[in-house]
N, C-alpha and C. Protein backbone atom coordinates (compact mmCIF):
# COMPACT_ATOMS: atom_id res chain seq x y z
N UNK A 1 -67.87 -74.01 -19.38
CA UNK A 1 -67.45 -74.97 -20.38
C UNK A 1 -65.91 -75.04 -20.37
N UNK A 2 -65.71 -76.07 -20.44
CA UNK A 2 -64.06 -76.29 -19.90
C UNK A 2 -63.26 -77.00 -21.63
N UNK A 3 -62.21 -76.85 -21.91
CA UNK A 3 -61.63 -77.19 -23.26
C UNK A 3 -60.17 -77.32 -22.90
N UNK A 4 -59.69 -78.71 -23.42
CA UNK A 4 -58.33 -78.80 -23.24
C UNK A 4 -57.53 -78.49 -24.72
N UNK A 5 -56.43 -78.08 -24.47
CA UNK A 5 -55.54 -77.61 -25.32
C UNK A 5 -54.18 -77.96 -25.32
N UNK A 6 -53.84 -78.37 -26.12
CA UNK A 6 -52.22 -78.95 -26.58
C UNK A 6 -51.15 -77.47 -26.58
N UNK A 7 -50.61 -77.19 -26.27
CA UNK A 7 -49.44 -76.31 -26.58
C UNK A 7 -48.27 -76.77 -26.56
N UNK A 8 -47.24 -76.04 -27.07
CA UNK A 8 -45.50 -76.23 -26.54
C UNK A 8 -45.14 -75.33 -25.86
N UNK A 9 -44.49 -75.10 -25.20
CA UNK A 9 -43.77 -74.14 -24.33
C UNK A 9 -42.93 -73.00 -25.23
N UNK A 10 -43.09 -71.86 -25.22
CA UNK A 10 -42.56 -70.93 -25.74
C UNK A 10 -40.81 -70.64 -25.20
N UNK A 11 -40.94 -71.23 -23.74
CA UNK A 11 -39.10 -71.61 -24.03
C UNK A 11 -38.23 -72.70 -24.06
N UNK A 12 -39.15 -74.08 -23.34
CA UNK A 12 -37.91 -74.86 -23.71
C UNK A 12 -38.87 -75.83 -25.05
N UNK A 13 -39.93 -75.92 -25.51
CA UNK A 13 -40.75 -76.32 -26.82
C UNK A 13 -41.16 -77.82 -26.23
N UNK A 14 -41.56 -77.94 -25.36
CA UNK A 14 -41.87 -79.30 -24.90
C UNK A 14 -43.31 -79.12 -24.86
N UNK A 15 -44.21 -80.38 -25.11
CA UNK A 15 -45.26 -80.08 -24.93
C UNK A 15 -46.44 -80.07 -23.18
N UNK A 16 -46.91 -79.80 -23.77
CA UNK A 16 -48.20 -79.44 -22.73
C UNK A 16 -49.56 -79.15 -22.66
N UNK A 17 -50.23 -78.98 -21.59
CA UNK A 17 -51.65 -79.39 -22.08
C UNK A 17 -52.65 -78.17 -20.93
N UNK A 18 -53.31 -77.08 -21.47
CA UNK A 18 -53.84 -76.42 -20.36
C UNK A 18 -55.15 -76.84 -20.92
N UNK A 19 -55.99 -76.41 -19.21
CA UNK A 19 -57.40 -76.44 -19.43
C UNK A 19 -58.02 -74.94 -19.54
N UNK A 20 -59.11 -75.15 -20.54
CA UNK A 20 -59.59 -73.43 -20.66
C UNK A 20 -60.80 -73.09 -20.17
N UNK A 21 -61.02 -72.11 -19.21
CA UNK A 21 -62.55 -72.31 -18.74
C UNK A 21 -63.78 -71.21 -20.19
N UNK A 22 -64.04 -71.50 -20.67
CA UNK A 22 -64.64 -70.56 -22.15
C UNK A 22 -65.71 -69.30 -20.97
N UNK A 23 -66.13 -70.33 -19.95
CA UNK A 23 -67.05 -69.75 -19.24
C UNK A 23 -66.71 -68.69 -19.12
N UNK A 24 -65.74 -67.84 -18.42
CA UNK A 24 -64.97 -67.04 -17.59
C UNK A 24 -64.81 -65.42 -18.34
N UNK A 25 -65.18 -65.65 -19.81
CA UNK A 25 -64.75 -64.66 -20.54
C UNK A 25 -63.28 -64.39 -20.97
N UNK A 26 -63.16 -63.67 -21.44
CA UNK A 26 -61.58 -63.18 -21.94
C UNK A 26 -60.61 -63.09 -20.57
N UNK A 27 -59.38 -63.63 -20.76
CA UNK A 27 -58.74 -63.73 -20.12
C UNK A 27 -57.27 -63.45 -20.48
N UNK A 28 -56.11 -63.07 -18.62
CA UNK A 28 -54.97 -62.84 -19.29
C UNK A 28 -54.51 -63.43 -17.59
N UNK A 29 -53.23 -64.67 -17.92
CA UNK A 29 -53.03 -64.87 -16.87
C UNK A 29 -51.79 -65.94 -16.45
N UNK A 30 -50.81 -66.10 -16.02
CA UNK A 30 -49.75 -66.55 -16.23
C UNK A 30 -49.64 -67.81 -15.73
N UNK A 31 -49.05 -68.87 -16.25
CA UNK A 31 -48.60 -69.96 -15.81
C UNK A 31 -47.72 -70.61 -15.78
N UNK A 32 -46.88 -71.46 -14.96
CA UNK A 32 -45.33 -71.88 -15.06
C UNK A 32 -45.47 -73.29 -16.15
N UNK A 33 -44.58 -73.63 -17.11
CA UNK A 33 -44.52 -74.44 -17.90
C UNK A 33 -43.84 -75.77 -16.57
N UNK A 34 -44.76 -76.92 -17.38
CA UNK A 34 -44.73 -78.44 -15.82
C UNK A 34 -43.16 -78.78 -16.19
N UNK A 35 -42.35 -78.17 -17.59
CA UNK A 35 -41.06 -79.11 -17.77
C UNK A 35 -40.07 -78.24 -16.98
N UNK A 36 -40.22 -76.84 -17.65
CA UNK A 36 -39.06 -76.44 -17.28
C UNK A 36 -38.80 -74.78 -16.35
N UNK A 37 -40.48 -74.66 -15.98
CA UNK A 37 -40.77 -73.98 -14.40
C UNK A 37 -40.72 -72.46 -14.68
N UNK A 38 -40.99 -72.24 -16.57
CA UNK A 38 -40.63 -70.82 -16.83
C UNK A 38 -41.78 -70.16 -16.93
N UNK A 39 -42.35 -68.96 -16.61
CA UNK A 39 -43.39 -68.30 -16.44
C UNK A 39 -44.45 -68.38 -18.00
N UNK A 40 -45.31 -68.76 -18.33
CA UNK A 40 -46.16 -68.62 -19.74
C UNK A 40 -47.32 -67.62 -19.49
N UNK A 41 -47.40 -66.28 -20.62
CA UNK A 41 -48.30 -65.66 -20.36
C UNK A 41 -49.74 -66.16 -21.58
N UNK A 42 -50.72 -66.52 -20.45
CA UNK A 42 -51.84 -66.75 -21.45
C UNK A 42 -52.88 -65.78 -21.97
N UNK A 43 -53.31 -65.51 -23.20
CA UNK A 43 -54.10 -64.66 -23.69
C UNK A 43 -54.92 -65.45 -24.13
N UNK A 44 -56.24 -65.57 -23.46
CA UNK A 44 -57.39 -66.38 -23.67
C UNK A 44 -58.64 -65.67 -24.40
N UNK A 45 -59.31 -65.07 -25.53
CA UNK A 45 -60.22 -64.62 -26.17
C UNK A 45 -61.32 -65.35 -26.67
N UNK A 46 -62.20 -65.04 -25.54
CA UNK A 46 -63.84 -66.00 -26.00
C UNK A 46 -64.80 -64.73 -25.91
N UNK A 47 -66.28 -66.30 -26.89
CA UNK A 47 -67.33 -65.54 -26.60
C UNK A 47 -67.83 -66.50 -25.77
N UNK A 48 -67.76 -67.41 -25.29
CA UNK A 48 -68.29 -68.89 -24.53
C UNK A 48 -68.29 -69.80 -25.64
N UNK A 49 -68.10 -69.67 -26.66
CA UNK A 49 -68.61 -70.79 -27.86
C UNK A 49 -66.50 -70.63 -28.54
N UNK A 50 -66.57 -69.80 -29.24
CA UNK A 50 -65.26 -69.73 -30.30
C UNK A 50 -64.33 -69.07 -29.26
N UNK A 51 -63.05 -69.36 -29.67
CA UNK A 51 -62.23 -68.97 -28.91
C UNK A 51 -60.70 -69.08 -29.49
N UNK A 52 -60.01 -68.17 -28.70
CA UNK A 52 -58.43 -68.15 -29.68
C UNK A 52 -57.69 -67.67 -28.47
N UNK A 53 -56.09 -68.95 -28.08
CA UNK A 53 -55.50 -69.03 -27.59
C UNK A 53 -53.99 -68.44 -28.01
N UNK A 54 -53.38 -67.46 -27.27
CA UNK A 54 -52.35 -67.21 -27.44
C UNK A 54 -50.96 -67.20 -26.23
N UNK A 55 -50.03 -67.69 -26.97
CA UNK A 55 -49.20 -68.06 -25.19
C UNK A 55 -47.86 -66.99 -25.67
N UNK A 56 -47.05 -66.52 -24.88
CA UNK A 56 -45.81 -65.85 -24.54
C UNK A 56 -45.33 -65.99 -23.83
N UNK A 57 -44.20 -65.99 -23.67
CA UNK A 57 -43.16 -65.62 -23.12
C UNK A 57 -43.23 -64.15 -21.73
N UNK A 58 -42.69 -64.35 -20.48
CA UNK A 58 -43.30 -63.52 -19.81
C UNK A 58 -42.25 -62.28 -19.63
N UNK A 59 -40.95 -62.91 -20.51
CA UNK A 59 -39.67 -61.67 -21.01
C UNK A 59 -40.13 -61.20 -22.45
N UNK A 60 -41.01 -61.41 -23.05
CA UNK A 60 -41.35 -60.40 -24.12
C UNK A 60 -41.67 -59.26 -24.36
């Protein structure tokens, strides 16, 4: 099950849009922001149904 999500970028605050696979289980896994190429760490927490997204900074 796939879910799109709105975020801002934790460094330059622009927005953006990831896709989440719910399927996959809990997840932790980094991605470069499309504006400004800075590393985003994702903390993805499912059960396949509910789920809670958290993003950082990969200097935190």
């Amino acid at each position: 099950m796939l879910e799109v999500e709105r975020y801002h970028c934790p460094y330059c605050g622009e927005p953006a849009e990831a896709v989440l696979d719910l399927s996959a289980g809990d997840q932790c896994y980094v991605e470069d922001c499309p504006v400004c190429c800075q590393p985003i760490v994702f903390e993805l927490r499912t059960d396949g149904i509910a789920w809670t997204l958290v993003l950082r900074r990969e200097d935190d």
